[in-house]
C-alpha atoms as a PDB file:
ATOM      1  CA  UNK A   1     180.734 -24.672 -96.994  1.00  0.00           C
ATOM      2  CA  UNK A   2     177.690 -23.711 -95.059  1.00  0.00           C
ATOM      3  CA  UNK A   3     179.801 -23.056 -91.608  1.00  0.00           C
ATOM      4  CA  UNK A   4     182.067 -19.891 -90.824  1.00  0.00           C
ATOM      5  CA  UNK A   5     186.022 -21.097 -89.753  1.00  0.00           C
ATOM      6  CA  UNK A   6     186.606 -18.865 -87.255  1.00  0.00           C
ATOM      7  CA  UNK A   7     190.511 -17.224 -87.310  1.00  0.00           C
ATOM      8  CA  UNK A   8     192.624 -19.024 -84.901  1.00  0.00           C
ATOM      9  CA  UNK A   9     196.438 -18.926 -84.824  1.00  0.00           C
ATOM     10  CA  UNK A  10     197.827 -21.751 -86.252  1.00  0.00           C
ATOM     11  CA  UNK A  11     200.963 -21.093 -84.579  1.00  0.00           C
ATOM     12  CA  UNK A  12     199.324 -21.579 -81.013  1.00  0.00           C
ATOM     13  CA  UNK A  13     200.473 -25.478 -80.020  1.00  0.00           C
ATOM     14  CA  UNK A  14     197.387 -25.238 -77.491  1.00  0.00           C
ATOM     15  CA  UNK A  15     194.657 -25.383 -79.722  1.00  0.00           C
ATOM     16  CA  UNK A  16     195.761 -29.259 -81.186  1.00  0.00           C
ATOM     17  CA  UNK A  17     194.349 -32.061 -79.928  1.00  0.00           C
ATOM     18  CA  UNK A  18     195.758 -34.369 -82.220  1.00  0.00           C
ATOM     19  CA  UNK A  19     199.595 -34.714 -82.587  1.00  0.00           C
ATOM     20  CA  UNK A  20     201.448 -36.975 -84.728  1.00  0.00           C
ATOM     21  CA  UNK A  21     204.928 -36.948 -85.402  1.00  0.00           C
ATOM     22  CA  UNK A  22     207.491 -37.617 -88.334  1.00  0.00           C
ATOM     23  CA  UNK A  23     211.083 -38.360 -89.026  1.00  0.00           C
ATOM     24  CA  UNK A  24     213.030 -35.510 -91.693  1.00  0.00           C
ATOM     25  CA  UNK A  25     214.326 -37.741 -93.631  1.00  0.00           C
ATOM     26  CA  UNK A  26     217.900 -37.386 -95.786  1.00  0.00           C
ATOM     27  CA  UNK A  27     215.869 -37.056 -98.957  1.00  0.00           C
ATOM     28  CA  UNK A  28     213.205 -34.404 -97.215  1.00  0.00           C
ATOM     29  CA  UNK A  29     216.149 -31.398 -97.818  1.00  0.00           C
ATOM     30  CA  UNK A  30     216.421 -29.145-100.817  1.00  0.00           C
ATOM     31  CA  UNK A  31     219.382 -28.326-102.482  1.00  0.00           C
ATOM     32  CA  UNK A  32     219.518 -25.753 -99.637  1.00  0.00           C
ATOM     33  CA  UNK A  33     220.211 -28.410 -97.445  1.00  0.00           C
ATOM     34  CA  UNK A  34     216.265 -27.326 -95.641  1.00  0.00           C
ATOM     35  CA  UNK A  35     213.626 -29.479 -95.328  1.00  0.00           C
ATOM     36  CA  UNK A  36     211.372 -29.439 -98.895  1.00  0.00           C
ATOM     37  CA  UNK A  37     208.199 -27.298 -99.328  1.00  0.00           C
ATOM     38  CA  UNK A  38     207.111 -31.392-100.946  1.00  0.00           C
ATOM     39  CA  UNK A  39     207.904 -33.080 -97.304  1.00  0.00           C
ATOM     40  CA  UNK A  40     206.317 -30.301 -95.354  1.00  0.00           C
ATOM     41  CA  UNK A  41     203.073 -31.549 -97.431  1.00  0.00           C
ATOM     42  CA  UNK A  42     203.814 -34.744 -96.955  1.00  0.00           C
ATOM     43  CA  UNK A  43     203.816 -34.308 -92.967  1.00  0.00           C
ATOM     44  CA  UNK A  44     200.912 -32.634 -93.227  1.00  0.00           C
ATOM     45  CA  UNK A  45     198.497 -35.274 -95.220  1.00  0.00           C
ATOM     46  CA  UNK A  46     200.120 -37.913 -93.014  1.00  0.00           C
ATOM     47  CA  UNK A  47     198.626 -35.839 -89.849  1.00  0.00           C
ATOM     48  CA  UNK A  48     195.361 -35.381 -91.599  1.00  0.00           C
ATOM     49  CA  UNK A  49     195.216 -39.037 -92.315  1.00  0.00           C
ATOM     50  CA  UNK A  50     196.104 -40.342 -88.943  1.00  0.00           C
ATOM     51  CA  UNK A  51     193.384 -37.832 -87.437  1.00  0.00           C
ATOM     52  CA  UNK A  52     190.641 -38.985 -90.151  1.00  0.00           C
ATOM     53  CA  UNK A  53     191.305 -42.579 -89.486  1.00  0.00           C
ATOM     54  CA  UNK A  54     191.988 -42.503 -85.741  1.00  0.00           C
ATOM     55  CA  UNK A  55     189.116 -39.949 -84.857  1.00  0.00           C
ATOM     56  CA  UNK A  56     186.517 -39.416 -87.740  1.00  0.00           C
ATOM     57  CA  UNK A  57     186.026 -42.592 -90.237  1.00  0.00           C
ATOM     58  CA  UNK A  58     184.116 -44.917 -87.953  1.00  0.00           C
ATOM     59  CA  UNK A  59     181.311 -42.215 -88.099  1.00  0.00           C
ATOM     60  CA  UNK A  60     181.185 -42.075 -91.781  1.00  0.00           C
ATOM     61  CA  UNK A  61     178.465 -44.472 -93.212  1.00  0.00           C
ATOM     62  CA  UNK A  62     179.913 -47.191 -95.825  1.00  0.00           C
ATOM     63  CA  UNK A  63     180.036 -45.931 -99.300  1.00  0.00           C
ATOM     64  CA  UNK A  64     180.608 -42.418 -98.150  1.00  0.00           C
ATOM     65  CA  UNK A  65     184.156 -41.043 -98.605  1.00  0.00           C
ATOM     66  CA  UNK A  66     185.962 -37.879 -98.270  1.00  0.00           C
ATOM     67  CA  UNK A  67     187.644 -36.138-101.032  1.00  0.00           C
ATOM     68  CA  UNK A  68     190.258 -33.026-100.807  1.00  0.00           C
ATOM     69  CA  UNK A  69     188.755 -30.070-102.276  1.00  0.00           C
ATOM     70  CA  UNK A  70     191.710 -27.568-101.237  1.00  0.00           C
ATOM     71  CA  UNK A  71     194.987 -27.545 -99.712  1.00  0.00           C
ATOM     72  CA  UNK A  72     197.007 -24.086 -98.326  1.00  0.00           C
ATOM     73  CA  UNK A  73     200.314 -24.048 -97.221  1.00  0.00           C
ATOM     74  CA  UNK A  74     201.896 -21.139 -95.382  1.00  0.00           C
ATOM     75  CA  UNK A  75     205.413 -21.453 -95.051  1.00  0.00           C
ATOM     76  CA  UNK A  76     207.208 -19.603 -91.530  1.00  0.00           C
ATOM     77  CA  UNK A  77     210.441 -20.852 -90.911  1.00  0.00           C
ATOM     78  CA  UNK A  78     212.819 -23.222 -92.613  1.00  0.00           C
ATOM     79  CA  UNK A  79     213.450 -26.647 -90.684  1.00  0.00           C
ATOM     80  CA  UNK A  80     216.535 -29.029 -91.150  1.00  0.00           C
ATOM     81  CA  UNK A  81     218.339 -32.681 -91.290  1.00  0.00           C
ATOM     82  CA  UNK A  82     217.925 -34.399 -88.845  1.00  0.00           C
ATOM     83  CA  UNK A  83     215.708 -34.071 -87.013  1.00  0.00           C
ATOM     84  CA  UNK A  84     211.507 -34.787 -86.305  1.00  0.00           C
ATOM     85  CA  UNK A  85     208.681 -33.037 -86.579  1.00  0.00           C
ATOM     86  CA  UNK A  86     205.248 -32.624 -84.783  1.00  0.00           C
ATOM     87  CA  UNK A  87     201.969 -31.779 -86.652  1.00  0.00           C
ATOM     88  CA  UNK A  88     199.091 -30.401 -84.888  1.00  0.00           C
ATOM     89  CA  UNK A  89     195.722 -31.048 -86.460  1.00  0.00           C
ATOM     90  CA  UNK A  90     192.126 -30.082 -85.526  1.00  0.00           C
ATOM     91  CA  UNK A  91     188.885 -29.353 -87.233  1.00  0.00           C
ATOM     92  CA  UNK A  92     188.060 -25.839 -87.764  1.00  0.00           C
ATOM     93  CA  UNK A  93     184.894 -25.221 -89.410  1.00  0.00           C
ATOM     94  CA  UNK A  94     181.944 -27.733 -90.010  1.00  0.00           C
ATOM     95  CA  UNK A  95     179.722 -27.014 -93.256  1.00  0.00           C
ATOM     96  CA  UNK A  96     176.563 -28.684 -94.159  1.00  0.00           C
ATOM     97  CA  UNK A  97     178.618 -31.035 -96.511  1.00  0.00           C
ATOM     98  CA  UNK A  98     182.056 -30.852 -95.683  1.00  0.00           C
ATOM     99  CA  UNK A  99     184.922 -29.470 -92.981  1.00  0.00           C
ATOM    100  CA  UNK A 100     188.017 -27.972 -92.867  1.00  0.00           C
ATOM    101  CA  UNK A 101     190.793 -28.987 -91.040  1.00  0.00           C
ATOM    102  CA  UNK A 102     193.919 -26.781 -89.310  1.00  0.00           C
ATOM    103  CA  UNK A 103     197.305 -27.802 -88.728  1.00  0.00           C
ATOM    104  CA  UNK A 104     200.564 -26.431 -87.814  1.00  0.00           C
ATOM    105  CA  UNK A 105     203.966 -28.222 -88.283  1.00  0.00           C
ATOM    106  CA  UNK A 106     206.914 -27.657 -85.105  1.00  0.00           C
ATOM    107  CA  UNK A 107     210.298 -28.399 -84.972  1.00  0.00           C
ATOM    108  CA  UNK A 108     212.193 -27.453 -81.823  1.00  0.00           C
ATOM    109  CA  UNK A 109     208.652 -26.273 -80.510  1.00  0.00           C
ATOM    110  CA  UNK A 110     208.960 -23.407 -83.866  1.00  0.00           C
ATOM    111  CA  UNK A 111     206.157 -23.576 -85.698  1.00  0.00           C
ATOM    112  CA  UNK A 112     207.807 -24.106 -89.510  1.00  0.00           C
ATOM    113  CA  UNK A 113     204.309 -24.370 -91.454  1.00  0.00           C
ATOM    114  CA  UNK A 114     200.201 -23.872 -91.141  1.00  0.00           C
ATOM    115  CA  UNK A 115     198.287 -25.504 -92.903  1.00  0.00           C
ATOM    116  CA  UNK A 116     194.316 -25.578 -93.814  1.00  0.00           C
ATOM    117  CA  UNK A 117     192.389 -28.085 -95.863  1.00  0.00           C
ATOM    118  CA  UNK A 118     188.798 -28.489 -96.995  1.00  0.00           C
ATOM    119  CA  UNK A 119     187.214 -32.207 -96.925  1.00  0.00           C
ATOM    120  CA  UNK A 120     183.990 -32.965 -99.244  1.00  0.00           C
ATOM    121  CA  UNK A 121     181.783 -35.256 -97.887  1.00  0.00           C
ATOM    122  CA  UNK A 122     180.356 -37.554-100.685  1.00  0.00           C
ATOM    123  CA  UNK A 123     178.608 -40.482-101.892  1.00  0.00           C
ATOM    124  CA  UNK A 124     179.165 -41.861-105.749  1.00  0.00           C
ATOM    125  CA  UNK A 125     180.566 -38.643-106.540  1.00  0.00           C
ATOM    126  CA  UNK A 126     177.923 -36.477-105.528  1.00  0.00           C
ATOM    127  CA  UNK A 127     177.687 -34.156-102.066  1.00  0.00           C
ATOM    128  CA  UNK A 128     176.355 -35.116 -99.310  1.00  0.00           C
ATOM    129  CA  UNK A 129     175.594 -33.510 -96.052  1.00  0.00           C
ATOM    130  CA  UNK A 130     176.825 -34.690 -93.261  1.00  0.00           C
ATOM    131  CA  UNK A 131     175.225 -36.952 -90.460  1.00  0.00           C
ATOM    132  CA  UNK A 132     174.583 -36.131 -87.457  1.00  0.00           C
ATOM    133  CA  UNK A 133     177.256 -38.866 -85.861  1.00  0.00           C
ATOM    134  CA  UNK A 134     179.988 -37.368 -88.454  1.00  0.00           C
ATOM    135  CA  UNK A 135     179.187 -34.054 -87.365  1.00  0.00           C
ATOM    136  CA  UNK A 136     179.137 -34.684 -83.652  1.00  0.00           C
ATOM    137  CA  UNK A 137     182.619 -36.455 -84.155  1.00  0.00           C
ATOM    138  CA  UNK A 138     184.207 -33.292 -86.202  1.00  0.00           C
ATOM    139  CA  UNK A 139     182.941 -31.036 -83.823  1.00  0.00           C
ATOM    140  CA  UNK A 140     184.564 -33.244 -80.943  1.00  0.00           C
ATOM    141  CA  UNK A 141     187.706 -32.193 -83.142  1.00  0.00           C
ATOM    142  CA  UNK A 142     187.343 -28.584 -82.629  1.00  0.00           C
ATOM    143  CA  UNK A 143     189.749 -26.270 -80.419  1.00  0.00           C
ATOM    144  CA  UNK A 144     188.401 -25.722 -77.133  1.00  0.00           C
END
């Protein structure tokens, strides 16, 4: 990436402008009876595909996808059954070719999990950069 994510805290509910929520399921609990380190990654690509789809896509050209180059997962607090969750997402950092987008998953306004992952821009496999409509639209996802 070409661009510099700058730090924010992930923990901060203000910086999201994209929220999207999800039911703990039964089968979402460990043998701990807390909700999986699998489901919290589960809420999270669920958040990162609603934002995509909902905010991003439309200014992709056809042919061009995206493709997850890296996923972290910081763990903060331990959630439980039943219950819902909330996932924050925005768009930290823009490159020349690709972005990377924050998250942060609350229960019971506790933030449980952060989250960041890196998006590849690409055509037939190979890089692309991004155009100038896909990059206007990811920086429209940026906190304020």
């Amino acid at each position: 990436m070409t661009g510099q994510t700058e730090r924010v805290d992930l923990t901060d509910r203000a910086i999201y402008g994209h929220w999207s929520r999800d039911k703990v399921r039964w089968g979402d609990q460990d043998g701990a009876r807390h909700i999986n380190n699998v489901a919290y990654a589960e809420y999270l690509e669920n958040a990162r595909a609603e934002l995509i789809i909902e905010r991003v896509i439309a200014h992709k050209a056809k042919g061009d996808n995206f493709t997850v180059r890296r996923v972290s997962i910081e763990y903060l607090g331990m959630g439980t059954y039943p219950g819902g969750v909330e996932v924050g997402s925005c768009v930290l950092d823009v490159g020349e070719s690709s972005f990377t987008v924050g998250q942060g998953v609350f229960m019971d306004d506790q933030c449980l999990a952060t989250s960041e992952t890196v998006h590849v821009h690409h055509r037939k496999g190979e890089r692309v950069p991004l155009s100038d409509g896909l990059r206007a639209a990811l920086e429209g996802e940026r906190p304020a």
